[in-house]
Protein backbone atom coordinates (compact mmCIF):
# COMPACT_ATOMS: atom_id res chain seq x y z
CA UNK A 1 85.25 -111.94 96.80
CA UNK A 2 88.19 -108.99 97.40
CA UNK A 3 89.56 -109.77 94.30
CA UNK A 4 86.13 -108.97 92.81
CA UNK A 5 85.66 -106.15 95.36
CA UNK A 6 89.03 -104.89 93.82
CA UNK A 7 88.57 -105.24 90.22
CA UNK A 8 85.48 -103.34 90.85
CA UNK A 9 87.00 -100.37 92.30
CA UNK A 10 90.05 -100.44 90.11
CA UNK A 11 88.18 -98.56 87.42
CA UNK A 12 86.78 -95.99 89.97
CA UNK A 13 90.09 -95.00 91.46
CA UNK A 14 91.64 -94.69 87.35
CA UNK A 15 88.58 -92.44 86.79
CA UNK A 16 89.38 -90.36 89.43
CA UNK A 17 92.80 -90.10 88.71
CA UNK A 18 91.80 -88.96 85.19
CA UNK A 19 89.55 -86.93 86.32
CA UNK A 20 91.66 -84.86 88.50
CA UNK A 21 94.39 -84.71 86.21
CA UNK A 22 92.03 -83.19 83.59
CA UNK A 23 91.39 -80.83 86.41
CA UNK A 24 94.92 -80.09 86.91
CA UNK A 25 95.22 -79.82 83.23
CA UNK A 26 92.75 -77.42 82.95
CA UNK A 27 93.71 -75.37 85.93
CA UNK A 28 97.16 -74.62 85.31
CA UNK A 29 96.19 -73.83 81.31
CA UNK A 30 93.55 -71.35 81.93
CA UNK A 31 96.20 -70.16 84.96
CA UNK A 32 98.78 -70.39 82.21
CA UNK A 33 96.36 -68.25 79.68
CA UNK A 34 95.93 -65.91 82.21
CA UNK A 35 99.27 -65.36 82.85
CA UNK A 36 100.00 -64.90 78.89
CA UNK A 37 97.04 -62.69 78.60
CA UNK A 38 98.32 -60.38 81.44
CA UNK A 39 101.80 -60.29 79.59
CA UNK A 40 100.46 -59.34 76.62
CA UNK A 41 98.52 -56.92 78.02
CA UNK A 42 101.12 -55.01 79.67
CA UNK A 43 102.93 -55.30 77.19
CA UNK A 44 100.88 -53.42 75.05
CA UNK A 45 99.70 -50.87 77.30
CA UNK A 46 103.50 -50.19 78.49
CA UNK A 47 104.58 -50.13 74.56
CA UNK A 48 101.05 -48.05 74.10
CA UNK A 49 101.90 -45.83 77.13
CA UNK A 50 105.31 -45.78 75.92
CA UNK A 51 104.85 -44.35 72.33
CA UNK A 52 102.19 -42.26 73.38
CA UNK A 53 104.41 -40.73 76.06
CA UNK A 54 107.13 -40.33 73.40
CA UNK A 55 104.71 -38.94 70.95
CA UNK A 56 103.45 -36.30 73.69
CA UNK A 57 107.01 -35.72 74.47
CA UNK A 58 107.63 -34.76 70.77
CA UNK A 59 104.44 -33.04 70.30
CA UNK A 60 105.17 -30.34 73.40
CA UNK A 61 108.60 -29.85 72.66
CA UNK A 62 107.54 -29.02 68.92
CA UNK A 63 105.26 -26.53 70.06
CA UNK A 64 107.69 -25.22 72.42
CA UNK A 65 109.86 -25.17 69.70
CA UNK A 66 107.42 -23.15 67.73
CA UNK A 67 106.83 -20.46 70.51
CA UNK A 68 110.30 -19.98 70.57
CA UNK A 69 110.53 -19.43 66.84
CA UNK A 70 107.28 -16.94 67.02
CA UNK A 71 108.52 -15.25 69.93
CA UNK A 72 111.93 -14.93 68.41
CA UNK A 73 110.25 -13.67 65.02
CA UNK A 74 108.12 -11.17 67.02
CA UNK A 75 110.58 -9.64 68.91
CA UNK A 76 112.53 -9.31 65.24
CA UNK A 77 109.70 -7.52 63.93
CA UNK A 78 109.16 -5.53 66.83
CA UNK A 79 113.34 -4.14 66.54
CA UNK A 80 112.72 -3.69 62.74
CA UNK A 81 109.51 -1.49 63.61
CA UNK A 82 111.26 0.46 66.20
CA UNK A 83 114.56 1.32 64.32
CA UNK A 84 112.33 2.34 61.17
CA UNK A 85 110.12 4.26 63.73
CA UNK A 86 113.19 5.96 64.93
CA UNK A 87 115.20 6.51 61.70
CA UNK A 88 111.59 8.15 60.43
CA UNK A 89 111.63 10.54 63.84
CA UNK A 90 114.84 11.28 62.65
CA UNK A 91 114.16 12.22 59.51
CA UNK A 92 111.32 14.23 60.56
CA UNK A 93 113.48 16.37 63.20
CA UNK A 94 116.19 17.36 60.23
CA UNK A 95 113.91 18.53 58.22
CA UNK A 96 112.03 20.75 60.57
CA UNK A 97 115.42 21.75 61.35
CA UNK A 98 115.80 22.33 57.47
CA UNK A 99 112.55 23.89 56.79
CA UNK A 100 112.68 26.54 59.65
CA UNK A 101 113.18 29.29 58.46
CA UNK A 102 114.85 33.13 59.73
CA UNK A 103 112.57 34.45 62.89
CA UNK A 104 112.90 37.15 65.12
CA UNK A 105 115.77 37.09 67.74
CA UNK A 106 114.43 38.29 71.34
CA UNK A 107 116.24 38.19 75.16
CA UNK A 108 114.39 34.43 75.69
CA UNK A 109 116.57 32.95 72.64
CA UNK A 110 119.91 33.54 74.74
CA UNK A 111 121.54 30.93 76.27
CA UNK A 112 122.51 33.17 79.50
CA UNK A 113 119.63 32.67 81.82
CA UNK A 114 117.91 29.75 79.93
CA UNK A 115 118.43 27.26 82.70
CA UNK A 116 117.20 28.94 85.02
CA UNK A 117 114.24 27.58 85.31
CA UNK A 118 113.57 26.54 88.86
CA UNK A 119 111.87 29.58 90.15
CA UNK A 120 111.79 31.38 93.64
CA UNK A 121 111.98 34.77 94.85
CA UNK A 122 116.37 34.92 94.04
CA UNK A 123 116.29 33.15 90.66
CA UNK A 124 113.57 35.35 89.61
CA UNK A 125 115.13 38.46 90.58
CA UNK A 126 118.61 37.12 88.86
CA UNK A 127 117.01 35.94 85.55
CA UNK A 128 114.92 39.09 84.79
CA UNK A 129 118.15 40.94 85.71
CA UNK A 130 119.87 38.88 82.81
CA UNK A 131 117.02 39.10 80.50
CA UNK A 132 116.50 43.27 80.98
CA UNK A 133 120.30 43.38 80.35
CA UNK A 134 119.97 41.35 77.08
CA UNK A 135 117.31 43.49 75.78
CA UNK A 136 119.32 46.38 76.05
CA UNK A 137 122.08 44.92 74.35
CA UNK A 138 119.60 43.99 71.71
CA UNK A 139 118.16 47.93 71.64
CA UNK A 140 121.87 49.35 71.17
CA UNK A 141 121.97 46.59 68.11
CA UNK A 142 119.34 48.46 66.38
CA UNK A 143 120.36 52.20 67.69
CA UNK A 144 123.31 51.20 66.37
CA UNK A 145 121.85 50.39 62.94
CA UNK A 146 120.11 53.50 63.15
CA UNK A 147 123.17 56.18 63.42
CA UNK A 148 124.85 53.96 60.40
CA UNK A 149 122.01 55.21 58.08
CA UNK A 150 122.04 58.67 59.42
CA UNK A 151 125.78 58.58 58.48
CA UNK A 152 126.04 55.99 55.08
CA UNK A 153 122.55 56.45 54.15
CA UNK A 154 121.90 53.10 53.92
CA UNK A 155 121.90 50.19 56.05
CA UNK A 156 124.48 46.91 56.07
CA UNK A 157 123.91 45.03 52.68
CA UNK A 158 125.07 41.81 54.35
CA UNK A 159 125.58 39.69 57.38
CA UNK A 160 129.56 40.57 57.15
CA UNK A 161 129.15 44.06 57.18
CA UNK A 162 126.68 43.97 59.87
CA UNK A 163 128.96 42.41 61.87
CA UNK A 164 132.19 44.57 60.88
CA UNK A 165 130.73 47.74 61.00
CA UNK A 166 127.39 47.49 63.61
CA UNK A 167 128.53 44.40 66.13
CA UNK A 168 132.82 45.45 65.95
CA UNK A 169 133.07 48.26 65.59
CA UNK A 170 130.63 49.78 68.20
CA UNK A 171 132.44 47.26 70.71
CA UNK A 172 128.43 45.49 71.00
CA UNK A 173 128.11 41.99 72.24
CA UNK A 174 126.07 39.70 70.80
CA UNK A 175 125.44 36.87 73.33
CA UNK A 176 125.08 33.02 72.52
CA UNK A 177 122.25 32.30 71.22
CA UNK A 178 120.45 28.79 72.83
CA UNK A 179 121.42 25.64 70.10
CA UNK A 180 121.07 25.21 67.49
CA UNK A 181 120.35 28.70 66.52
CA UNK A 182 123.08 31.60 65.27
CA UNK A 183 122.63 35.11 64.44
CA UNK A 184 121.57 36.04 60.85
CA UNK A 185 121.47 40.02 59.60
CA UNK A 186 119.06 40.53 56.69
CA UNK A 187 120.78 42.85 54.38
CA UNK A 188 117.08 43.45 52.75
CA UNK A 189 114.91 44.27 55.71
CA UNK A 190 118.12 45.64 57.69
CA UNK A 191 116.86 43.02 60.60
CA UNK A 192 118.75 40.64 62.70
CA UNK A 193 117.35 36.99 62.94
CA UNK A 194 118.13 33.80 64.55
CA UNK A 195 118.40 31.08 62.10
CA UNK A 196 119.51 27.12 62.65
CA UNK A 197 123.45 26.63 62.25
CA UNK A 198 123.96 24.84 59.33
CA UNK A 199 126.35 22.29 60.64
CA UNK A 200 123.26 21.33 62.86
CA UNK A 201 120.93 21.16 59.98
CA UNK A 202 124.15 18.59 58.28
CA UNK A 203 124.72 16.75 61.21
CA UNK A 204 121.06 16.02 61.75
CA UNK A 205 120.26 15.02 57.96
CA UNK A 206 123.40 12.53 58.53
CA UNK A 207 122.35 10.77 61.69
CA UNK A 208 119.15 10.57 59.75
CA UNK A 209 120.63 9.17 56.85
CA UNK A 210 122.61 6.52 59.06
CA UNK A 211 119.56 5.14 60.55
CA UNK A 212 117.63 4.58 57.76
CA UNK A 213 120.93 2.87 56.16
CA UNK A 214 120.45 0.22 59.59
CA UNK A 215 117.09 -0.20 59.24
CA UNK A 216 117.90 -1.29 55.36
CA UNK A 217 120.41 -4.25 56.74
């Protein structure tokens, strides 16, 4: 009877154990595909992540590399504009230098008493002291023209005579005249005129002439 009783249950107790080793089976596979799956997965998100941080790495320092270059480019053109801008106000300057012409010379022209330009009660008083003093020198220019026609019967046919023979030898004093203008007599309207040095008008058509040349480079 208990070896019948045994037999029976043999069977039972195999089908168990088969049972819960399919179990087992089954558990540590789908543990063991979950554990692959989970690899994989990070895997590819971390290579993912990876080359899409690299790729946003690239991408920003190309466009900063790009701002740089515009930036650089702008600033370039903005030096180019400003030296042609100045080499064209320079231009501009020596020829209204060149293009002035003669005009009449009066007490304000003189470089005495020109920088006095402050104001007050003294520097008034001192500066139309100057100026009244220069406009008499200026009237015994002309008186002296005057009694040289009453004696030659004519008047100085050039600047050098004017100056020899009016200015010399009268012992007159012609004052400095404010830059960059000199004294000029008219030999054919017998007038005297402030006109731009010429060395002003050449020095000013060459610093013209030099910036253009950089702006050319």
């Amino acid at each position: 009877m208990a070896s019948l009783l045994s037999l029976k249950n043999c069977p039972r107790i195999a089908t168990k154990r088969r049972a819960s080793s399919f179990v087992l089976i089954r558990a540590h596979s789908w543990a063991l595909s979950v554990v692959v799956l989970s690899t994989l997965t990070l895997a590819g998100c971390g290579g993912s992540n990876s080359s899409g941080g690299k790729s946003s790495l690239d991408a920003m320092a190309e466009k900063l590399n790009q701002k740089a270059d515009a930036d650089a480019q702008a600033a370039k053109d903005k030096a180019i504009a400003d030296a042609k801008a100045a080499a064209d106000a320079k231009a501009a300057a020596a020829a209204d230098l060149a293009n002035q012409g003669a005009s009449a010379v009066s007490a304000n022209d003189m470089q005495r008493g020109s920088k006095m330009t402050r104001g007050g009660y003294l520097q008034t008083v001192l500066k139309g002291g100057i100026r009244a003093e220069q406009k008499l020198n200026l009237f015994q220019v002309q008186h002296a023209l005057d009694l040289f026609w009453g004696l030659e019967g004519r008047y100085p046919k050039d600047h050098d005579e004017f100056m020899a023979k009016i200015v010399e030898a009268n012992g007159l004093v012609l004052e400095p005249l404010q830059e960059p203008y000199e004294y000029y007599y008219n030999g054919e309207d017998h007038q005297l005129y402030k006109v731009v040095k010429q060395e002003a008008i050449d020095a000013a058509n060459a610093e013209a002439e030099a910036a253009k040349a950089e702006t050319a480079e």
